[in-house]
Protein backbone atom coordinates (compact mmCIF):
# COMPACT_ATOMS: atom_id res chain seq x y z
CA UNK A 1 73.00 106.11 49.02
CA UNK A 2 74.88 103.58 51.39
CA UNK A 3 78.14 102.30 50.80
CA UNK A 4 80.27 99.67 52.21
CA UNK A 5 83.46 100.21 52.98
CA UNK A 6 86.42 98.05 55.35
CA UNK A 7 86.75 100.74 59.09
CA UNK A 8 91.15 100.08 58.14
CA UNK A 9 90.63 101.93 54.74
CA UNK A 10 91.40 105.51 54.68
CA UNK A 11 88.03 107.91 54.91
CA UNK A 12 87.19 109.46 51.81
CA UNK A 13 85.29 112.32 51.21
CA UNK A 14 82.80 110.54 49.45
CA UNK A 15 81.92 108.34 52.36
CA UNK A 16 78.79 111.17 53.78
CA UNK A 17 78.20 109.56 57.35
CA UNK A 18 80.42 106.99 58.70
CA UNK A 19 78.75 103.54 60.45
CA UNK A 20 80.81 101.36 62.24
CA UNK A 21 78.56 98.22 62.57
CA UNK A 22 80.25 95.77 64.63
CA UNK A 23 79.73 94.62 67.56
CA UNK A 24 83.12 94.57 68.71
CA UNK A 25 85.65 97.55 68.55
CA UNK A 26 88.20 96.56 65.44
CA UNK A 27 91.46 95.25 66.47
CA UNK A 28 94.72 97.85 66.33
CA UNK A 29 92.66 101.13 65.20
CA UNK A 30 92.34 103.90 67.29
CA UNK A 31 89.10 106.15 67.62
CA UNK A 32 90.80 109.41 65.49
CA UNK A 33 92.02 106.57 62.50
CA UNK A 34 88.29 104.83 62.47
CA UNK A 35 86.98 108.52 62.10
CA UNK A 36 83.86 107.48 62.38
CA UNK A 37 80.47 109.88 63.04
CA UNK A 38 78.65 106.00 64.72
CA UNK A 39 78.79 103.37 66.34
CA UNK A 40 75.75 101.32 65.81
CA UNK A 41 76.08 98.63 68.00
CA UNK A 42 72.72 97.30 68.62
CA UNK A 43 72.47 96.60 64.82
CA UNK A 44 75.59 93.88 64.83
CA UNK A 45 74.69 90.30 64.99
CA UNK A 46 74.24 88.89 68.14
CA UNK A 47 77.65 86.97 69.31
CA UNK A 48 76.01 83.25 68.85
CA UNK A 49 75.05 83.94 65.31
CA UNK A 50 78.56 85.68 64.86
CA UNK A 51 80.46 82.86 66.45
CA UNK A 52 78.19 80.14 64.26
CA UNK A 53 78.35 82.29 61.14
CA UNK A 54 82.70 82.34 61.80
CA UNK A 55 82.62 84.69 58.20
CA UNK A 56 82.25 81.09 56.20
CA UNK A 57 80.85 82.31 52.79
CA UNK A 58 78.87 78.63 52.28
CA UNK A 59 76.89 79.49 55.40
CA UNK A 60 75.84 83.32 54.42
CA UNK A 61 72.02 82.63 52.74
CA UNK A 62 71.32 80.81 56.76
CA UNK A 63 73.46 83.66 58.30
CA UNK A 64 71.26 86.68 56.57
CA UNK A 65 68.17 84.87 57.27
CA UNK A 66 69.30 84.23 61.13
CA UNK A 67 70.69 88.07 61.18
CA UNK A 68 67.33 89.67 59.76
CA UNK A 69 65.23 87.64 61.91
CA UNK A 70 67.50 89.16 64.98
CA UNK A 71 66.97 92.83 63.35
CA UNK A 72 63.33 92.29 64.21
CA UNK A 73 64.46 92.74 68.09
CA UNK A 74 63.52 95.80 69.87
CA UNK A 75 66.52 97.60 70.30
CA UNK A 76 67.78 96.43 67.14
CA UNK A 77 64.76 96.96 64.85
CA UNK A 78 65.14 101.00 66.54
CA UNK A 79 68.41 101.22 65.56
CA UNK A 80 67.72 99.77 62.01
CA UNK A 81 64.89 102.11 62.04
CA UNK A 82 67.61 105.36 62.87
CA UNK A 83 70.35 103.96 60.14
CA UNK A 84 67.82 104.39 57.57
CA UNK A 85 66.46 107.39 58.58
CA UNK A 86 69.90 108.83 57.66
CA UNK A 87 70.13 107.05 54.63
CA UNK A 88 67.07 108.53 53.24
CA UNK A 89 69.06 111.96 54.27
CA UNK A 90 72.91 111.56 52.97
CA UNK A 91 75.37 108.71 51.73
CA UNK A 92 75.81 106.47 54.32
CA UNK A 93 78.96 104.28 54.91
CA UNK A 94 78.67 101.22 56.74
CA UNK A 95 82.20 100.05 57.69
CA UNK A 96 83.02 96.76 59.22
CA UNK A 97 86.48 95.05 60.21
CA UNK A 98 85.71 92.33 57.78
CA UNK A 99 88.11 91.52 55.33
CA UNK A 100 85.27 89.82 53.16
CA UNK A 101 82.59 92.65 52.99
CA UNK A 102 79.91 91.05 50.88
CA UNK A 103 79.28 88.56 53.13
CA UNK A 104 79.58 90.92 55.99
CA UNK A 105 76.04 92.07 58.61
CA UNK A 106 77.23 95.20 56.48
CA UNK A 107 76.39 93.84 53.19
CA UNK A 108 72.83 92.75 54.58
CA UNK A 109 72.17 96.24 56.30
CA UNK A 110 73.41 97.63 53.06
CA UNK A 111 70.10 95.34 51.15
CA UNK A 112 67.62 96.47 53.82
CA UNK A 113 68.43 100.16 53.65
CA UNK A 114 68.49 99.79 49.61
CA UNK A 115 72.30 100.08 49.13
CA UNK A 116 74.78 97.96 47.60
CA UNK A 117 75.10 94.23 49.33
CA UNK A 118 72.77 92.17 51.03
């Protein structure tokens, strides 16, 4: 199962594994508060796409088409490859800073790895 969740909410004990999948480290929250069991960084989108995307829902079909295209990368398709190799194992949490989380990277990771989102 993989769940999406915002890295400021509380944990829960429903949560299994805990995915931070940004590229950058979330503004204000400390390592202990994130309580997180990953950092996935090679699966965030790169910081062009993230900087052209700028969260606006009307450009979101163009940004998950840009975004999977970049999962094809090397390093990025490897650690797509280990985030659902845990999936198939336990829940799964993918956690972004987001406010908007279905048109997050998290809500497409979520679709690839057969979770909510995406």
């Amino acid at each position: 199962m993989v769940r999406l969740r915002r890295v400021y909410e509380d944990p829960s004990p429903e949560d299994g594994t805990r995915v931070l999948v940004d590229r950058l480290w979330p503004r204000g929250l400390t390592k202990e508060k994130a309580a997180l069991d990953e950092w996935v960084r090679d699966v965030a989108p790169s910081t062009e796409l993230r900087k052209w995307y700028g969260h606006d829902p009307a450009k979101f079909d163009e940004f998950r088409r840009r975004y999977q295209r970049e999962l094809d990368g090397p390093e990025q398709a490897g650690a797509l490859a280990g985030l659902r190799e845990t999936a198939s194992q336990n829940t799964v949490t993918l956690l972004t800073a987001t406010k908007d989380i279905d048109h997050s990277e998290a809500a497409v990771l979520a679709g690839l790895l057969g979770g909510a989102g995406g």
